[in-house]
Protein backbone atom coordinates (compact mmCIF):
# COMPACT_ATOMS: atom_id res chain seq x y z
CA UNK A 1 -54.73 -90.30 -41.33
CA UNK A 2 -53.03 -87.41 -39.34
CA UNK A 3 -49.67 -86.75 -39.80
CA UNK A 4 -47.83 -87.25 -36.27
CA UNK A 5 -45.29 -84.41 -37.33
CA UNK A 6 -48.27 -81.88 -37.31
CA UNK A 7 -48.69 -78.97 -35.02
CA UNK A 8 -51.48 -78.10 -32.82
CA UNK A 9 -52.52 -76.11 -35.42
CA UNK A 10 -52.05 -78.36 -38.34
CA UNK A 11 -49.03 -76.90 -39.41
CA UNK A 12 -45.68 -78.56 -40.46
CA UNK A 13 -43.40 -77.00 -37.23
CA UNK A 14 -39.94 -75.91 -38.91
CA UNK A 15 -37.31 -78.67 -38.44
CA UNK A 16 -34.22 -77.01 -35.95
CA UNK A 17 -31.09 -76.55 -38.11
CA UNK A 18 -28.39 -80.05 -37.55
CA UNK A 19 -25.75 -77.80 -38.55
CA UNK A 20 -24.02 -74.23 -36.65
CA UNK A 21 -23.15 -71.47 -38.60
CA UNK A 22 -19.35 -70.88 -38.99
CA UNK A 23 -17.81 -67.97 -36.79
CA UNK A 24 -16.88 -65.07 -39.00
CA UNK A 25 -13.15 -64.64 -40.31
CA UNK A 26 -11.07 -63.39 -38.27
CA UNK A 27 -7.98 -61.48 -39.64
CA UNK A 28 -4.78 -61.03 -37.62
CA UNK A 29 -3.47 -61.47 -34.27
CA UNK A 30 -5.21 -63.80 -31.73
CA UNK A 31 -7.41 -61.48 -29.57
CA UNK A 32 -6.38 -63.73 -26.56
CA UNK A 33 -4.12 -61.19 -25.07
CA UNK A 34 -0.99 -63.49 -25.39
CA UNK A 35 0.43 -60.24 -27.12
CA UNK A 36 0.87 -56.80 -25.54
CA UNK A 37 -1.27 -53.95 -27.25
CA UNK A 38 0.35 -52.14 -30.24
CA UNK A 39 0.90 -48.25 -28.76
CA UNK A 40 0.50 -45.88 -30.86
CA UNK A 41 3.59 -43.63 -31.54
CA UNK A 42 3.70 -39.74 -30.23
CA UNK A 43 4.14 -37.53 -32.37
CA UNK A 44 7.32 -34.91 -31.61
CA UNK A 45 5.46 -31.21 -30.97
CA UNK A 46 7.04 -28.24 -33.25
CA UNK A 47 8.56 -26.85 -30.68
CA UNK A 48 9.94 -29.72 -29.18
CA UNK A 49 11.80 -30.52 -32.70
CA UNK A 50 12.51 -26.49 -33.47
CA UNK A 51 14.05 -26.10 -29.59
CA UNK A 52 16.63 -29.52 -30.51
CA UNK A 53 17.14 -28.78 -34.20
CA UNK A 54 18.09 -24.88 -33.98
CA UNK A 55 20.82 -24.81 -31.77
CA UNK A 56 22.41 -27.71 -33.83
CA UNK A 57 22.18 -26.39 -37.02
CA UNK A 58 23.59 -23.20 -35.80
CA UNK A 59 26.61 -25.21 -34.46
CA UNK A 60 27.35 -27.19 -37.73
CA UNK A 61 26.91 -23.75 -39.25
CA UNK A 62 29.45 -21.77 -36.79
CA UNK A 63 31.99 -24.98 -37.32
CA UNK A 64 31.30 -24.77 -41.01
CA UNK A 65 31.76 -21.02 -40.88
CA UNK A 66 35.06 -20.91 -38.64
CA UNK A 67 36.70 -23.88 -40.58
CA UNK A 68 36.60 -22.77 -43.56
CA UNK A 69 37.94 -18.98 -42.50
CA UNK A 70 39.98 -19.71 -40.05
CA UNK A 71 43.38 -20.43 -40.63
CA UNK A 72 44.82 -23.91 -38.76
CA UNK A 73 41.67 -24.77 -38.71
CA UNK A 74 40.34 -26.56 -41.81
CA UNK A 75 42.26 -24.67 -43.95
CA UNK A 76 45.94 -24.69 -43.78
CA UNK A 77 48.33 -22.38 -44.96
CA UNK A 78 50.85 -23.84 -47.43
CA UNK A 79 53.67 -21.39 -49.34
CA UNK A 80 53.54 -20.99 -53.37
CA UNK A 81 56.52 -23.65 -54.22
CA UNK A 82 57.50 -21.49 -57.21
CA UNK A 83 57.43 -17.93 -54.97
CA UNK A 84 59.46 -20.07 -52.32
CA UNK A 85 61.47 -21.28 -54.20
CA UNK A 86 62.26 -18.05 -56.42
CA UNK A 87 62.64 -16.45 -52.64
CA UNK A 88 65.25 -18.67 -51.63
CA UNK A 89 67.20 -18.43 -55.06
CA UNK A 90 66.96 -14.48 -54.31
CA UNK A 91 68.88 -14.50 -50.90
CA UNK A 92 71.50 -17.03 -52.00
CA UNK A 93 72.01 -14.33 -54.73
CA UNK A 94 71.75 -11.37 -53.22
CA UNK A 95 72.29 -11.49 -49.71
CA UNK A 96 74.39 -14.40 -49.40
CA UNK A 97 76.14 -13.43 -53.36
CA UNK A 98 76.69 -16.57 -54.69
CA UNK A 99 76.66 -17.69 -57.82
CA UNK A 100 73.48 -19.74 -57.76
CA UNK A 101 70.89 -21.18 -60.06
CA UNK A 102 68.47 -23.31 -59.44
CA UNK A 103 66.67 -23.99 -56.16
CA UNK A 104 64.05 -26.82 -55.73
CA UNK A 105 62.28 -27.06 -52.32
CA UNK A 106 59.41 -29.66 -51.55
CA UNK A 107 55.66 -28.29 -52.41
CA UNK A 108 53.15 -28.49 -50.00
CA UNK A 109 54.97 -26.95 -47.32
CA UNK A 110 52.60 -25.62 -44.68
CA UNK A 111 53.43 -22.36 -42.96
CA UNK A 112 54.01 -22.92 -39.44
CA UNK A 113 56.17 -20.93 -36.85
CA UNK A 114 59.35 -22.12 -35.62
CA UNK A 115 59.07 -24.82 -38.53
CA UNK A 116 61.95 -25.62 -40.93
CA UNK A 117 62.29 -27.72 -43.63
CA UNK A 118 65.37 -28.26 -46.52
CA UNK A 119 65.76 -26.98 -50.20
CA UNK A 120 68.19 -28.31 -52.75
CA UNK A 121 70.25 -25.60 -54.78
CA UNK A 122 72.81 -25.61 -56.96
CA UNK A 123 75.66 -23.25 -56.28
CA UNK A 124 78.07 -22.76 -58.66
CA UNK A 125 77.53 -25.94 -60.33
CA UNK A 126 77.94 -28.01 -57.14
CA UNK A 127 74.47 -29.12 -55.71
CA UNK A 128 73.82 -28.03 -51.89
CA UNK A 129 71.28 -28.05 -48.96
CA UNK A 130 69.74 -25.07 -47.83
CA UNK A 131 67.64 -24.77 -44.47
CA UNK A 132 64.69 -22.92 -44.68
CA UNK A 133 63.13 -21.45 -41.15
CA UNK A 134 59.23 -20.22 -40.86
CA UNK A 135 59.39 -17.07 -38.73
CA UNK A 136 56.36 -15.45 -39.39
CA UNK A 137 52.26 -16.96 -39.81
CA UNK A 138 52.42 -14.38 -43.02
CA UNK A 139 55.26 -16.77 -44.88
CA UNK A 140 58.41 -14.73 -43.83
CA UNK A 141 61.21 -17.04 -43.65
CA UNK A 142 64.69 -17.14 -43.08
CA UNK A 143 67.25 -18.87 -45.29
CA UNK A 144 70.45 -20.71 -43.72
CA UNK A 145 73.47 -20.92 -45.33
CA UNK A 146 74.37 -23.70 -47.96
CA UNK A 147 75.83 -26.67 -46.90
């Protein structure tokens, strides 16, 4: 009996496959285009990042520089409450010759032109208000009369 399955040649022909093989994995994004393409970023030249970078840093430093020397500035000028005070206790006694003795005036005062500001002293035993006037940007002042 011959096998109806046979080949011409007598051979068994290899059966076709019923089954497809899977498509391969596919990891990520959708390839459909229904996203833009990622761009790569640029990468800043030397120069490009020297010719910004400089001139700033040499501003921050000038600032930096100028504040810190630079009177009014950052830095303020304030008078030496004791040495003001001790000042002020000097022209009551010698200039203005009372009998005084102890002057207190506010610390912290900055030294500004034209500025003026009030001690306390005591006079004699009776406590009084002097008026202190900034007339110079080196701390001279003047010292009113008490009051």
């Amino acid at each position: 009996m011959t096998n109806p399955y046979a080949g011409a040649d007598g051979d068994f022909p290899t059966p076709a496959p019923r089954w497809t093989p899977a498509p391969p994995a596919q990891w990520g994004p959708d390839s459909t285009g229904s996203r833009p393409p990622v761009e790569r970023r640029r990468r800043v030249s030397r120069k490009l990042l020297i010719a910004v970078v400089g001139p700033v840093v040499a501003v921050v430093a000038l600032v930096a520089v100028l504040g810190l020397v630079w009177p009014g500035f950052f830095v303020t000028k304030v008078f030496d409450t004791a040495a003001l005070q001790q000042g002020v206790l000097s022209v009551l006694r010698d200039d203005y010759q009372l009998d005084a003795d102890l002057v207190a005036c506010p610390p912290g005062r900055s030294v500004e032109v034209g500025s003026r500001f009030s001690c306390s002293a005591q006079v004699a035993g009776v406590p009084k208000t002097v008026t202190v006037t900034v007339l110079s940007s080196d701390g001279r002042f003047e010292v009113g009369r008490p009051q």
